[in-house]
N, C-alpha and C. Protein backbone atom coordinates (compact mmCIF):
# COMPACT_ATOMS: atom_id res chain seq x y z
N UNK A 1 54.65 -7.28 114.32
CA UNK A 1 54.66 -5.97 114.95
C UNK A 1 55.99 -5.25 114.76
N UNK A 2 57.09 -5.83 114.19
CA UNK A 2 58.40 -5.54 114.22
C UNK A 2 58.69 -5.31 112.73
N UNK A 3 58.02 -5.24 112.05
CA UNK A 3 58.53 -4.89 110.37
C UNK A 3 58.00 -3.75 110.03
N UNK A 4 58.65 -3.14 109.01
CA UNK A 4 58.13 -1.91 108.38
C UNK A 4 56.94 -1.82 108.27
N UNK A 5 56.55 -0.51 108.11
CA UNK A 5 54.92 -0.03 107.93
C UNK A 5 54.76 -0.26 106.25
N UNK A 6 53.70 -0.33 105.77
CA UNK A 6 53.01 -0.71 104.64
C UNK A 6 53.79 0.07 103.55
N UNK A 7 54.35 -0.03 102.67
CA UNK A 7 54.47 0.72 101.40
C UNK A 7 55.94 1.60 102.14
N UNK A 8 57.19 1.48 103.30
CA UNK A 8 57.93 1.51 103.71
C UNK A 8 59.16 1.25 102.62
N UNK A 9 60.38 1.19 102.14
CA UNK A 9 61.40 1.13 101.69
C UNK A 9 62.49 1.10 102.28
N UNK A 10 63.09 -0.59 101.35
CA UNK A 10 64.86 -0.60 102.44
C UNK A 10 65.01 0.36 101.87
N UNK A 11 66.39 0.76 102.67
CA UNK A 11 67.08 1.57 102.32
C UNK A 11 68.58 1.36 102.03
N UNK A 12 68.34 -0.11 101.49
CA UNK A 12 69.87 -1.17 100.78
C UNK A 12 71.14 -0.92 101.85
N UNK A 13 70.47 -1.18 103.21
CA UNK A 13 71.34 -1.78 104.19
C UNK A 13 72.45 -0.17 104.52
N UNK A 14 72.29 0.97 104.27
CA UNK A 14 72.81 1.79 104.64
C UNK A 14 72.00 2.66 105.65
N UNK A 15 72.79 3.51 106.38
CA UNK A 15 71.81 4.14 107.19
C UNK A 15 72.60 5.56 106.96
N UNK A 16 71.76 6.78 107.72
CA UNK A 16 72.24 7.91 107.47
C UNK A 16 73.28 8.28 109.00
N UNK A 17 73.15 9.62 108.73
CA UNK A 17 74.04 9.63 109.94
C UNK A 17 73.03 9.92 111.14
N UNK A 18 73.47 9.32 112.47
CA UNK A 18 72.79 9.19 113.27
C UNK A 18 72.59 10.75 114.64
N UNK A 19 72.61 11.61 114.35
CA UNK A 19 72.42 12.85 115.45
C UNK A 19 72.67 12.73 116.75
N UNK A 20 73.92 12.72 117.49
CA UNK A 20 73.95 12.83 118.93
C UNK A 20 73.26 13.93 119.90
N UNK A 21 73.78 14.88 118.96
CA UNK A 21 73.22 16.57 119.56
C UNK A 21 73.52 16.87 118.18
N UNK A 22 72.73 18.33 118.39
CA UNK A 22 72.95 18.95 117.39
C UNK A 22 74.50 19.53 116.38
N UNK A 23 75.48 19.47 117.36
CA UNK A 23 77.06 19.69 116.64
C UNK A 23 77.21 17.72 116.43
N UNK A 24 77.40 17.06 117.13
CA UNK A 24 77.53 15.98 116.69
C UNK A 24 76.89 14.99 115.89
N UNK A 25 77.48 14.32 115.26
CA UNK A 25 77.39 12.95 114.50
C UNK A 25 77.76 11.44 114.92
N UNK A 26 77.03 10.41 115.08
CA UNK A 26 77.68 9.27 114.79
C UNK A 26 77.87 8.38 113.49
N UNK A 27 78.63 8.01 113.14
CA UNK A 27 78.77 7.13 112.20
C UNK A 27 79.49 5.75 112.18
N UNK A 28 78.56 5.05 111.45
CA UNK A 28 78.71 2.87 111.35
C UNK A 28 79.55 3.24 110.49
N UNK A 29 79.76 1.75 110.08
CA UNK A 29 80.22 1.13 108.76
C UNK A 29 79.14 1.15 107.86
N UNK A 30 77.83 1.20 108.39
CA UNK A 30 77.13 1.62 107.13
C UNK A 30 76.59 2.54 107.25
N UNK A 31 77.00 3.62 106.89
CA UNK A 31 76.76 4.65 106.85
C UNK A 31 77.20 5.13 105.69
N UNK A 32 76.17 6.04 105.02
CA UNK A 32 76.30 6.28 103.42
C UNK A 32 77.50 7.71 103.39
N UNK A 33 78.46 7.43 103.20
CA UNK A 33 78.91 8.31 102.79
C UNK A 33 78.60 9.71 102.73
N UNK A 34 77.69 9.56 101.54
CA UNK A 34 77.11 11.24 100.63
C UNK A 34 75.98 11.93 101.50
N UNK A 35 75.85 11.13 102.33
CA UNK A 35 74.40 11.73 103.08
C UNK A 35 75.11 12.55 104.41
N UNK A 36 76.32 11.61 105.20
CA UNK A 36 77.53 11.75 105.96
C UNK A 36 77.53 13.14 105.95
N UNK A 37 78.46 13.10 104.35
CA UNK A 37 79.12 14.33 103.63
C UNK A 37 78.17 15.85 103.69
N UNK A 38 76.55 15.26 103.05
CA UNK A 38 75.82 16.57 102.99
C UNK A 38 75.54 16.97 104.68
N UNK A 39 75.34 16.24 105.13
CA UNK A 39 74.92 16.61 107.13
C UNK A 39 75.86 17.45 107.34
N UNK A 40 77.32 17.20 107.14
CA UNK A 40 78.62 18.07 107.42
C UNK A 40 78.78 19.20 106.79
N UNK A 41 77.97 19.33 105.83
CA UNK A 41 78.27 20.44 104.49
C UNK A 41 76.98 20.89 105.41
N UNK A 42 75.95 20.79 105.72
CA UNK A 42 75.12 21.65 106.25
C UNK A 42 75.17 22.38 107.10
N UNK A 43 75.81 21.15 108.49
CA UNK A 43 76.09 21.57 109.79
C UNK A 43 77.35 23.14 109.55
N UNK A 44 78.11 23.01 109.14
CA UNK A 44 79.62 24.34 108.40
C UNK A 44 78.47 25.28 108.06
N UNK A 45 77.42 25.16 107.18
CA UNK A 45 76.79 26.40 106.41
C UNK A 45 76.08 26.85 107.33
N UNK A 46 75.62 26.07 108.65
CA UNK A 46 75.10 27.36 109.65
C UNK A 46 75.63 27.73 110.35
N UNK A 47 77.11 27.24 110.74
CA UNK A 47 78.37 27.83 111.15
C UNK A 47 78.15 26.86 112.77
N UNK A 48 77.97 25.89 112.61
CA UNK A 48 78.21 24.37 113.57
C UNK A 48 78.78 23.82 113.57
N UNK A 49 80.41 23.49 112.80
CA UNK A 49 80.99 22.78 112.64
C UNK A 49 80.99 21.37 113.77
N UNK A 50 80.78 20.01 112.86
CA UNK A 50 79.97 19.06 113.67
C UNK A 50 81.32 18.56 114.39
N UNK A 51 81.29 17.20 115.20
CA UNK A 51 82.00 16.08 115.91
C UNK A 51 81.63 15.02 115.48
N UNK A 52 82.39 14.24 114.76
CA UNK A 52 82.03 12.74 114.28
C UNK A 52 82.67 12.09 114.98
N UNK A 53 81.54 10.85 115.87
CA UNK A 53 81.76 9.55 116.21
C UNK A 53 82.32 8.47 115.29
N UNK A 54 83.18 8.10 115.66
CA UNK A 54 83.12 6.26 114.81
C UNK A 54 83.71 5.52 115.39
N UNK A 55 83.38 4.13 115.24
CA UNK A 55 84.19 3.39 116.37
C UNK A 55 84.01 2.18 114.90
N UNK A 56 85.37 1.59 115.35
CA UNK A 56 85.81 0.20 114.09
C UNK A 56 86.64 0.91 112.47
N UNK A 57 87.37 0.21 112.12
CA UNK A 57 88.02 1.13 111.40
C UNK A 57 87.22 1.00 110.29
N UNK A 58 85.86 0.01 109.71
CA UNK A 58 85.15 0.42 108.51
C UNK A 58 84.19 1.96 108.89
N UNK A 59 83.82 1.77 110.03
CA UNK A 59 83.29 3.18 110.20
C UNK A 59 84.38 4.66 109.70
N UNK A 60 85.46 4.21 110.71
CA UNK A 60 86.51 5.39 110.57
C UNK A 60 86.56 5.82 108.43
N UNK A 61 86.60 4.78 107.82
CA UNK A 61 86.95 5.20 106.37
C UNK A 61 85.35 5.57 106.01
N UNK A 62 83.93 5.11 106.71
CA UNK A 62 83.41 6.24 105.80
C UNK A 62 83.47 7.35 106.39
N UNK A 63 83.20 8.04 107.72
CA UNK A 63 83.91 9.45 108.24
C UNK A 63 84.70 9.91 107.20
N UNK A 64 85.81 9.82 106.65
CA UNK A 64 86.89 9.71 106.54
C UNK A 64 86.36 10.58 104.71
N UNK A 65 85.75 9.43 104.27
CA UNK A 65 85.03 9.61 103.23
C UNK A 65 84.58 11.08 102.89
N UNK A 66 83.62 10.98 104.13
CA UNK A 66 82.30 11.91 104.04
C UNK A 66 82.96 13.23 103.74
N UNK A 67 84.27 13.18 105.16
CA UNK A 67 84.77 14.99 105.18
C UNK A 67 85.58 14.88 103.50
N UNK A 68 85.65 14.10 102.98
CA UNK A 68 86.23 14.35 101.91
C UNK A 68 85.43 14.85 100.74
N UNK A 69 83.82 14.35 100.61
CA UNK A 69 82.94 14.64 99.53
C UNK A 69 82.94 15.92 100.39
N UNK A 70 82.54 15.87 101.57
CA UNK A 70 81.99 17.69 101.97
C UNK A 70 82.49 18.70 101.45
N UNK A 71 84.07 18.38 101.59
CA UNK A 71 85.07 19.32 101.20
C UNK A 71 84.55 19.57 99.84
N UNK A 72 84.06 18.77 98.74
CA UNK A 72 84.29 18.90 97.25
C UNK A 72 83.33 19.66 97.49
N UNK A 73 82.03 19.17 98.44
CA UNK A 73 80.38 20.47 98.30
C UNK A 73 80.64 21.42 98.88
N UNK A 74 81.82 21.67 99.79
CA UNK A 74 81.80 23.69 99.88
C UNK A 74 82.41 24.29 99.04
N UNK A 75 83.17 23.86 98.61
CA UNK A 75 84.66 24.23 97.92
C UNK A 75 84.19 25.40 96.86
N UNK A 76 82.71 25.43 96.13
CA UNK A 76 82.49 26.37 95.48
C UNK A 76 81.55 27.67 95.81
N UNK A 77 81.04 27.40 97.41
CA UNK A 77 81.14 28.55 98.31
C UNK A 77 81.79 29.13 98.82
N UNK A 78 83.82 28.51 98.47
CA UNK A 78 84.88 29.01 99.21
C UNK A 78 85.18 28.96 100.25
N UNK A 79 84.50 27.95 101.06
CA UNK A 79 84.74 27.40 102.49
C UNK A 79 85.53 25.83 102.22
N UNK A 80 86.37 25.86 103.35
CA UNK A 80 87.07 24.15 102.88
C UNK A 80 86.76 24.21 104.39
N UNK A 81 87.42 22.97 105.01
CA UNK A 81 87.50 21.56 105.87
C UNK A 81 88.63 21.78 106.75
N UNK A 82 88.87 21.82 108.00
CA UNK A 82 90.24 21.33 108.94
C UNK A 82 89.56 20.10 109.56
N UNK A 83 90.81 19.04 110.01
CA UNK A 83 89.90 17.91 111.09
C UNK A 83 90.46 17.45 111.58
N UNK A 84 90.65 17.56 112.78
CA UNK A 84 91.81 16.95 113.89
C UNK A 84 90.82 15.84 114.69
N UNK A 85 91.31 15.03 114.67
CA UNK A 85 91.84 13.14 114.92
C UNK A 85 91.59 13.12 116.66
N UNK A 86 90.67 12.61 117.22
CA UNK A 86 91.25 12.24 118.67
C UNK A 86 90.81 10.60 118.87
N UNK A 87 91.51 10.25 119.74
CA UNK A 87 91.62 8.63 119.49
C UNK A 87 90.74 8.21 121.16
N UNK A 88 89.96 7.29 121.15
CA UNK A 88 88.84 7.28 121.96
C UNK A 88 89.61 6.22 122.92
N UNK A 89 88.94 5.91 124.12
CA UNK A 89 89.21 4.46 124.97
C UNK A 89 89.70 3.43 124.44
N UNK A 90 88.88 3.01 124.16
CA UNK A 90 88.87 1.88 123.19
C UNK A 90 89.38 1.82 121.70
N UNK A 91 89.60 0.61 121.25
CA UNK A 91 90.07 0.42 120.16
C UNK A 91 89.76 0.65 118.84
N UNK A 92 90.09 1.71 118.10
CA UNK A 92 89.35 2.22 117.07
C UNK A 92 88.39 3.03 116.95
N UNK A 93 88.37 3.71 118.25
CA UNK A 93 87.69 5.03 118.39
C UNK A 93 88.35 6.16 118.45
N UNK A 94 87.21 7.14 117.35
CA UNK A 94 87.79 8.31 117.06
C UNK A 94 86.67 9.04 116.92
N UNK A 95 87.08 10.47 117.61
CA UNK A 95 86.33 11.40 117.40
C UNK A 95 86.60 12.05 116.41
N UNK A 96 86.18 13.28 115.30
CA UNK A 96 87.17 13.68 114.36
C UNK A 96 86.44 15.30 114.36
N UNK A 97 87.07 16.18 114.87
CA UNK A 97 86.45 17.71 115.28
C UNK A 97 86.98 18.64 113.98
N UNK A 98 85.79 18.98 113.41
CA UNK A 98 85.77 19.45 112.20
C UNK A 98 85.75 21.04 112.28
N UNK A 99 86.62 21.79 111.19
CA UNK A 99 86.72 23.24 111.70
C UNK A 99 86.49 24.37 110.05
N UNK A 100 85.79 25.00 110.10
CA UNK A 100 85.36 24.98 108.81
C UNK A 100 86.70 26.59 108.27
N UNK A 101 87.29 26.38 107.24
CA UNK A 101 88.15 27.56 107.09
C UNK A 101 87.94 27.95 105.54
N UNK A 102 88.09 29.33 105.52
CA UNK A 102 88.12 29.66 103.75
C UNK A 102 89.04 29.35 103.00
N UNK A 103 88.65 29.05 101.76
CA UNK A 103 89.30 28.14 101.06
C UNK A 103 90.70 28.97 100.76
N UNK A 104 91.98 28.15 100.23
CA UNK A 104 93.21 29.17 100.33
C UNK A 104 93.32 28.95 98.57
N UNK A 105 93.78 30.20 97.73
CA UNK A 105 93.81 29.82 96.28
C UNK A 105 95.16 29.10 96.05
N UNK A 106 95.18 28.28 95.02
CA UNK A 106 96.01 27.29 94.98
C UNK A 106 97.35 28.09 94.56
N UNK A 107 98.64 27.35 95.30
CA UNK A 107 99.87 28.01 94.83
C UNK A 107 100.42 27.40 93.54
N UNK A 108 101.07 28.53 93.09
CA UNK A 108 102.06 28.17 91.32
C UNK A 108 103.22 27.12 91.59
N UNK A 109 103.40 26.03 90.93
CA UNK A 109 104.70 25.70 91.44
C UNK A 109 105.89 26.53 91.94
N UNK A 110 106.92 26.31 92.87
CA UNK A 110 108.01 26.41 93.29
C UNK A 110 107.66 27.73 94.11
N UNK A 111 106.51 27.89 94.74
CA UNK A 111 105.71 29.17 95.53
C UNK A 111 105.85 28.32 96.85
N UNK A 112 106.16 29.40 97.74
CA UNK A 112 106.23 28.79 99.37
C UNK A 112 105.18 28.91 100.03
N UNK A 113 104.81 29.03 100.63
CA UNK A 113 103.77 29.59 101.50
C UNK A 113 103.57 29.59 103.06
């Protein structure tokens, strides 16, 4: 009674990201990265910028991950990534509050900004 339904597929031990509410996310250690990444790239394009859970520091690096592919999937709609860090109760918890900003064009060397 406890196994997949008929004609069902692993899904090679990763899972996606898990939906708290609609702005938030949780994320494992297994948690796929790219799927992470597109949820976050979605959540920004309807102008939701999400909250990622993670607790354990293999979780924290795929988070970590994800806002990093996201960044590469807006980057050519001209939207980038801010993400400020808050550190939870417990050990190795982090929230990570994502803020979506337009992208800035890159400076020439020896340019200040």
């Amino acid at each position: 009674p406890y196994g997949r339904p008929q004609g069902a597929k692993r899904s090679g031990g990763r899972m996606p990201p898990l939906a708290v509410a609609p702005h938030q996310l949780k994320v494992s250690q297994n948690s796929e990265s790219k799927s992470v990444a597109g949820a976050i790239a979605h959540r920004i394009r309807d102008g939701t910028p999400p909250e990622i859970f993670c607790s354990g520091h293999l979780a924290v690096n795929q988070a970590v991950k994800a806002v990093a592919i996201a960044r590469q999937f807006l980057r050519d709609e001209g939207l980038d990534l801010r993400c400020q860090a808050e550190a939870g109760e417990a050990n190795h918890q982090f929230t990570l509050h994502l803020y979506s900003a337009p992208l800035r064009p890159p400076q020439a060397p020896g340019e200040s900004g």
